[in-house]
Protein backbone atom coordinates (compact mmCIF):
# COMPACT_ATOMS: atom_id res chain seq x y z
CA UNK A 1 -6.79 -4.95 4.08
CA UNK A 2 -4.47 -6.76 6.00
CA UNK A 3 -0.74 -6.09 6.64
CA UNK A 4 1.96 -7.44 4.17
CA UNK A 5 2.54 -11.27 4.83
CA UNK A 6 0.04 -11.25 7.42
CA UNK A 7 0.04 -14.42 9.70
CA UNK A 8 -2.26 -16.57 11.28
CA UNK A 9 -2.38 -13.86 14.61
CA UNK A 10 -2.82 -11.10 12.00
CA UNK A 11 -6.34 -9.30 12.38
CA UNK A 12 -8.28 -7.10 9.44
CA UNK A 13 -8.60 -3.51 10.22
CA UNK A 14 -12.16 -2.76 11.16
CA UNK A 15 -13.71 0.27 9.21
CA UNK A 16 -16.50 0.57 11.36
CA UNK A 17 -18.54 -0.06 14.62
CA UNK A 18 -20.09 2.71 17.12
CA UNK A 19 -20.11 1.56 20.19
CA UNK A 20 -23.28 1.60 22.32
CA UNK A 21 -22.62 -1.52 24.45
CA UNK A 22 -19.61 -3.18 26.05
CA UNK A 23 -20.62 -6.31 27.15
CA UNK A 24 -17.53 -6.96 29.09
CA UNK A 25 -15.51 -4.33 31.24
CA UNK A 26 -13.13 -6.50 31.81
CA UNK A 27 -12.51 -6.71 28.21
CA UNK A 28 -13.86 -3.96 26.16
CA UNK A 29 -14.37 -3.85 22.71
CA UNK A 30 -12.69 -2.23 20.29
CA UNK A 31 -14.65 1.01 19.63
CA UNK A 32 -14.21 2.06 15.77
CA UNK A 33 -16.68 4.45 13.96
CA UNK A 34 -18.12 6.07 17.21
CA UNK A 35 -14.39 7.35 18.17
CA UNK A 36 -13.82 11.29 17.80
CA UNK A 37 -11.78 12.05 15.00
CA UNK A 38 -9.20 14.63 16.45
CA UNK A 39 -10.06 17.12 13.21
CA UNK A 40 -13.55 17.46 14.56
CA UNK A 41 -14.57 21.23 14.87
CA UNK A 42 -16.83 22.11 17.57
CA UNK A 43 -19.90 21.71 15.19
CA UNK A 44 -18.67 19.01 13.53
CA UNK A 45 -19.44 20.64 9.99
CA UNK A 46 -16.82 22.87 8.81
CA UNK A 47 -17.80 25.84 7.29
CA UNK A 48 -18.44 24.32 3.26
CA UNK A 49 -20.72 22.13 4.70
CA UNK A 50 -22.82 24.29 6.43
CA UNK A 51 -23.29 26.76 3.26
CA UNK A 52 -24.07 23.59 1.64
CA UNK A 53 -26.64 22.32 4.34
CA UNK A 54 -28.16 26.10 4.03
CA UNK A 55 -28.29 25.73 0.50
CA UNK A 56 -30.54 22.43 0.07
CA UNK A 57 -32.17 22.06 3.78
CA UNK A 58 -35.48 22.95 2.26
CA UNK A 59 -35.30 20.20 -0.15
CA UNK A 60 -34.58 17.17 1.80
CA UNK A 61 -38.10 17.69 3.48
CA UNK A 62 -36.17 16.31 6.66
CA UNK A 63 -37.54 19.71 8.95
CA UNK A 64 -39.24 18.74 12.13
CA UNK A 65 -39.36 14.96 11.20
CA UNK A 66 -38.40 12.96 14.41
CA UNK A 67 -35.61 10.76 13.93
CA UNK A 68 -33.82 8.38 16.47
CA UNK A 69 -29.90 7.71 15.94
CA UNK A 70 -28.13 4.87 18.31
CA UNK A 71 -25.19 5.11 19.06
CA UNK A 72 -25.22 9.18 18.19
CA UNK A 73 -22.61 10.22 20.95
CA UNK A 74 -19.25 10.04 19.15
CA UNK A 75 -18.08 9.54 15.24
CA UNK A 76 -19.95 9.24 12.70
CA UNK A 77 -23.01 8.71 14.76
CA UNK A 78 -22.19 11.99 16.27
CA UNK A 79 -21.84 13.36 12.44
CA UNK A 80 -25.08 11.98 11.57
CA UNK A 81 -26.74 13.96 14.28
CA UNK A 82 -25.18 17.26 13.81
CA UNK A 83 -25.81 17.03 10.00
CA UNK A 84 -29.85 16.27 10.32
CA UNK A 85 -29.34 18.56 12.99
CA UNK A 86 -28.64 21.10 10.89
CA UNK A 87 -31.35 20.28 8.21
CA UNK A 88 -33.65 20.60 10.13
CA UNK A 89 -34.60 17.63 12.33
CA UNK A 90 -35.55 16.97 15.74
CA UNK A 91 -33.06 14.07 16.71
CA UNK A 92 -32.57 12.16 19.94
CA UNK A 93 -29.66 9.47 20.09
CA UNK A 94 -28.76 7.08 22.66
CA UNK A 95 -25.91 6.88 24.66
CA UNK A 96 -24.71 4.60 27.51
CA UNK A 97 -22.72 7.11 29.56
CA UNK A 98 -24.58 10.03 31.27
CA UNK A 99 -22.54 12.52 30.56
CA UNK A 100 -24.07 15.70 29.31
CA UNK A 101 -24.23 16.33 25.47
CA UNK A 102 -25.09 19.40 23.28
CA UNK A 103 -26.06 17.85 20.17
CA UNK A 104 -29.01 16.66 19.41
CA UNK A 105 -32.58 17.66 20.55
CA UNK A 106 -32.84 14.49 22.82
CA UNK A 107 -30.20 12.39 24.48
CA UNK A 108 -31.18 9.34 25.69
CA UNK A 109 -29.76 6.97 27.98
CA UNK A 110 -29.58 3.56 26.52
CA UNK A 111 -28.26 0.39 25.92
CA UNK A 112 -29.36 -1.61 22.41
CA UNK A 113 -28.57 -4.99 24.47
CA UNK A 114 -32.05 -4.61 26.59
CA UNK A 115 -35.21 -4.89 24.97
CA UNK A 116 -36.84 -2.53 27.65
CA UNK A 117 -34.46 0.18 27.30
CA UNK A 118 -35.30 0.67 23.43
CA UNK A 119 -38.58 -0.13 23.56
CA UNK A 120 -38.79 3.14 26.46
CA UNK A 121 -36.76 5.25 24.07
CA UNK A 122 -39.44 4.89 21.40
CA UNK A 123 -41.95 6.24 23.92
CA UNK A 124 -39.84 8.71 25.02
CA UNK A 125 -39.20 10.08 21.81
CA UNK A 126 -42.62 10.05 21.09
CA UNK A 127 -44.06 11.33 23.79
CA UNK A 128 -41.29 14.17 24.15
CA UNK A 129 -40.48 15.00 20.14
CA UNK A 130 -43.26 14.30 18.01
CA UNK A 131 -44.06 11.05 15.99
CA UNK A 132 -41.14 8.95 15.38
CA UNK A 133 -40.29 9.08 11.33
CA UNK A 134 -37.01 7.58 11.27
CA UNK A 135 -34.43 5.13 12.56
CA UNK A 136 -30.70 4.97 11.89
CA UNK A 137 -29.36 1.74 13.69
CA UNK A 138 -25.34 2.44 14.09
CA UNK A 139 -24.24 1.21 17.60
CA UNK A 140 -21.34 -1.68 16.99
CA UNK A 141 -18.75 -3.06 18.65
CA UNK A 142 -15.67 -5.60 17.41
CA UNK A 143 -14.06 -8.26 19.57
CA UNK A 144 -10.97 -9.51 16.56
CA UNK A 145 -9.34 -13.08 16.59
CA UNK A 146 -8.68 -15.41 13.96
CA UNK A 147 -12.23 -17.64 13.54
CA UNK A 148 -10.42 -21.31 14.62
CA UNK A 149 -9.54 -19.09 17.94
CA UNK A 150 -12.22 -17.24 18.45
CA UNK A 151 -14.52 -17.79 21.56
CA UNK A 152 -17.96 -18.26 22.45
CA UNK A 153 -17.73 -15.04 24.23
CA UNK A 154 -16.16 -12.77 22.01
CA UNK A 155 -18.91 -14.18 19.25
CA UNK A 156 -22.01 -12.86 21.00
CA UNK A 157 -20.65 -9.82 22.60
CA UNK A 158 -20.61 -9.01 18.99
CA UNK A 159 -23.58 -10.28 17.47
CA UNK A 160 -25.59 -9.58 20.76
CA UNK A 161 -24.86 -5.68 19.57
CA UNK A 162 -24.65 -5.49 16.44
CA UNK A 163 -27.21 -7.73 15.19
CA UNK A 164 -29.31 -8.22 17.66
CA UNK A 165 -29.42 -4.65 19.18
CA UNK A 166 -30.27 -3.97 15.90
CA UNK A 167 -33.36 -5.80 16.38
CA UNK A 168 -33.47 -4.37 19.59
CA UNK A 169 -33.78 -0.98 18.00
CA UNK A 170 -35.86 -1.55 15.20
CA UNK A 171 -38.84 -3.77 16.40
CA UNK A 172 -40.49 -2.03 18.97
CA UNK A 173 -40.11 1.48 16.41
CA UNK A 174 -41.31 -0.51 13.40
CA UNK A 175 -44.86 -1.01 13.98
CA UNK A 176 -45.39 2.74 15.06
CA UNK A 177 -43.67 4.30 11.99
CA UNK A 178 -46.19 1.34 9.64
CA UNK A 179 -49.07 2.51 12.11
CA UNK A 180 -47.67 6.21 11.32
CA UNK A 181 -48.11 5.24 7.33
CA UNK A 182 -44.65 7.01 6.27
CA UNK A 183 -41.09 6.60 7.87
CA UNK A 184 -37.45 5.59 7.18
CA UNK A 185 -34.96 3.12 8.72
CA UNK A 186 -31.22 2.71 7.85
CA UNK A 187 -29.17 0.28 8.83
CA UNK A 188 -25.25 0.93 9.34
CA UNK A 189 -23.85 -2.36 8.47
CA UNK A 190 -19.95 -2.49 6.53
CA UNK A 191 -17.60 -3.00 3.59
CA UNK A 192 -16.79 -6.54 5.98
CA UNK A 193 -20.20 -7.34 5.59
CA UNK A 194 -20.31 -7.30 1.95
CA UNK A 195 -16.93 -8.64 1.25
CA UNK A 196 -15.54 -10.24 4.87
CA UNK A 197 -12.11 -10.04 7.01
CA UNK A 198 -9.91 -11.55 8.32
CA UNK A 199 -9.82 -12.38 11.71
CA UNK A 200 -13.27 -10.84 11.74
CA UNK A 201 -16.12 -13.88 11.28
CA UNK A 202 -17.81 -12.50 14.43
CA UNK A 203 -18.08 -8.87 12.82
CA UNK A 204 -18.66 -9.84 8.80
CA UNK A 205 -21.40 -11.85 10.30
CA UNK A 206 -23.59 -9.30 11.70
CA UNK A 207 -23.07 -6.61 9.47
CA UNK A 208 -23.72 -9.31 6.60
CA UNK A 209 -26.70 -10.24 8.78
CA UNK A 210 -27.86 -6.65 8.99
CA UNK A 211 -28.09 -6.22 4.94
CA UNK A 212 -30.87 -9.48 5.31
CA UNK A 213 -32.37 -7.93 7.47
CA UNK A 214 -32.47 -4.67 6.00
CA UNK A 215 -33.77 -5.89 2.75
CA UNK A 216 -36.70 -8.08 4.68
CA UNK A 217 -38.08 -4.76 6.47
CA UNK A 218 -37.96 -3.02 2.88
CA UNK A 219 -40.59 -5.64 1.82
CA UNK A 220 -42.34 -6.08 5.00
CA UNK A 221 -42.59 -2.11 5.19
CA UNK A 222 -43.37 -0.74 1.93
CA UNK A 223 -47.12 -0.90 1.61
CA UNK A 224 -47.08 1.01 4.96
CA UNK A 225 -44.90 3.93 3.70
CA UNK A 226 -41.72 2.81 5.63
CA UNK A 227 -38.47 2.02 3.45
CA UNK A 228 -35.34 0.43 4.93
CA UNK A 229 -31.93 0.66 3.01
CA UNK A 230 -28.60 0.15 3.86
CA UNK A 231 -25.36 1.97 4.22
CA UNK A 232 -21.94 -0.23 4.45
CA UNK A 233 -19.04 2.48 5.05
CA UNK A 234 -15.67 1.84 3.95
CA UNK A 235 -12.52 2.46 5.94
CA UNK A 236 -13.02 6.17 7.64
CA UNK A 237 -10.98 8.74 9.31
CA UNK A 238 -11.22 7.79 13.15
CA UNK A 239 -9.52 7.29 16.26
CA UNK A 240 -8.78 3.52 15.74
CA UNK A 241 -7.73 3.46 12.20
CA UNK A 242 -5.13 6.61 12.74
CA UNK A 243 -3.69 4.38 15.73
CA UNK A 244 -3.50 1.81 12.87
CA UNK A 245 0.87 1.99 11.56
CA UNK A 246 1.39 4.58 8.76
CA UNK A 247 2.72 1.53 6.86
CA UNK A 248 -0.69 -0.76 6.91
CA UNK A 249 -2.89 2.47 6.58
CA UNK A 250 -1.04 3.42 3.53
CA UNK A 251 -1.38 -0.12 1.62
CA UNK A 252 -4.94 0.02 2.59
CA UNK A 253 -5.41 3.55 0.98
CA UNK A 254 -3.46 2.58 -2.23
CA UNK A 255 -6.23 -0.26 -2.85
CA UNK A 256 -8.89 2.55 -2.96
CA UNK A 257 -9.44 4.26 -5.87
CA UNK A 258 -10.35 7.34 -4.52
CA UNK A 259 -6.37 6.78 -2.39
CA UNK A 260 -8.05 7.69 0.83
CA UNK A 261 -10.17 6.88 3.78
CA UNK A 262 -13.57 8.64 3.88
CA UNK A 263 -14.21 11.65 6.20
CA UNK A 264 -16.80 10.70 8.88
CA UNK A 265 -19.38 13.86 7.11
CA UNK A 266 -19.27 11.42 3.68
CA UNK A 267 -21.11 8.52 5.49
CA UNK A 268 -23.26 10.76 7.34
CA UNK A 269 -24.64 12.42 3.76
CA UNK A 270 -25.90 9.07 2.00
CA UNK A 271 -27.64 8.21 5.39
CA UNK A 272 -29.53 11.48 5.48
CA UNK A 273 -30.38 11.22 1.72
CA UNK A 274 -31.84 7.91 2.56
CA UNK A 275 -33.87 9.47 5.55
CA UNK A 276 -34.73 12.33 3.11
CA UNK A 277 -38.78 11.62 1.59
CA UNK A 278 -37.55 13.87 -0.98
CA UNK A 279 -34.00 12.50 -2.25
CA UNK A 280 -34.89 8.72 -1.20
CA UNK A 281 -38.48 8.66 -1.38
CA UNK A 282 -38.26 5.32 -3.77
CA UNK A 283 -34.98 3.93 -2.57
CA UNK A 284 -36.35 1.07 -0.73
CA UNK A 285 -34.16 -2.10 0.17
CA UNK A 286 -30.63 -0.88 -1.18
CA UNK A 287 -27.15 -1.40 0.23
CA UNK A 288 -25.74 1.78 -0.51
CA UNK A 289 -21.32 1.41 -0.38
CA UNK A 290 -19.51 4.64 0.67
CA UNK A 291 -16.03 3.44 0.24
CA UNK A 292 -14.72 5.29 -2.58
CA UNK A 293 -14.19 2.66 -4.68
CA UNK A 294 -12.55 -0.38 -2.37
CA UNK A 295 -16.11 -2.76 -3.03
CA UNK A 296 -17.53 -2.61 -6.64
């Protein structure tokens, strides 16, 4: 959604991106999804959550199963941690900085731009968790401008993350979850995939990208046991769209049926269904939208 009488320097309000790579200091990109939300408890899951995670944890079948999250420092990255977390998981999650974290069973230091790096965080994870079960690619960055203005570089420090770390992620974990014979992989792609922005051609085109690819591991992997489905968030409750003017956030909300943004927890749920060989056993190839009703 764009603000009233928008003009031809007026940029779309990104929903979503964690960020797991900037490819430029001198410019960074515009972290979305993977920024704190400033109502985050300590845990992350506020107390109805939790009696609801205690409730159905033994039901999701997602206890001990080894899962890797990028991007899992911040967000809703961060939320999708601390929720498998909490049913029962063993998750390690990348992050570039060093800094010490206390989520997550493994934190791994890593950057989705070099091949090397994720292909060591598969072993890694293997070697120190268990066999790997599942993925959940969700590192992004944006770099805005209107399309006729945008640059060669702002183009691929987007795609080079968020379509092509995705690869990055994905193919050196894909043939050990087939070789495995059972696993999961979901892809975090975006309402601006499915639908596009404005001033966003760089972003709509890798998260669009992501769904085809998405769709082409859920053939290439089912006969092995590993589905791949999608989950395109809607605008969310984060750092970067609260910085966003009351005004323009408010228009935005009133074109969602549900007249809000989503909580970071509500994305984090449909992933870990997904994940779940219970709840999503036969979803397989699916772009599931959490965005209350903005995308039908």
């Amino acid at each position: 959604m764009n603000a009233p009488d928008a003009t031809d320097e007026t940029v779309d309000v990104a929903p979503d991106a964690d960020v797991d790579h900037e490819p430029d200091p001198n410019a960074p990109a515009v972290d979305i999804h993977s920024q704190p939300h400033p109502a985050d408890a300590a845990s992350g899951i506020s107390a109805p959550q939790e009696k609801i995670v205690t409730e159905i944890n033994t039901s999701l079948g997602l206890e001990d199963k080894v899962i890797l999250v990028t991007g899992g420092n911040r967000g809703i990255g961060r939320r999708v941690v601390l929720l498998l977390e909490a049913l029962g998981a063993r998750v390690a999650f990348t992050d570039r900085s060093e800094n010490k974290r206390e989520h997550g069973s493994l934190a791994i230091h890593a950057d989705v731009t070099y091949p090397g790096e994720m292909e060591r965080a598969v072993e890694t994870i293997e070697s120190e968790l268990g066999p790997l079960f599942g993925v959940v690619a969700n590192a992004g960055v944006t770099r805005d401008g209107m399309f006729h203005k945008m640059t060669h570089r702002d183009w691929d420090a987007v795609i080079n993350v968020n379509l092509t770390g995705v690869y990055n992620t994905v193919r050196p974990a894909f043939p050990v979850l087939r070789e495995h014979g059972e696993g999961a992989i979901v892809l975090i792609s975006s309402i601006i995939g499915e639908r596009g922005g404005l001033g966003q051609a760089n972003y709509a085109a890798s998260k669009a990208g992501i769904i085809g690819l998405g769709k082409t591991l859920a053939v290439e992997g089912a006969r092995k046991g590993v589905r791949t489905n999608i989950v395109a968030p809607g605008f969310a409750n984060t750092d970067m769209t609260l910085a966003v003017p009351e005004e323009i956030r408010a228009n935005i909300a009133a074109e969602i049926p549900a007249g809000r943004f989503a909580d970071p927890m509500e994305i984090a749920w449909p992933v870990a269904m997904l994940l779940s060989p219970v709840a999503g056993g036969y979803i397989n190839g699916q772009v599931i939208s959490v965005n209350g009703g903005h995308r039908m």
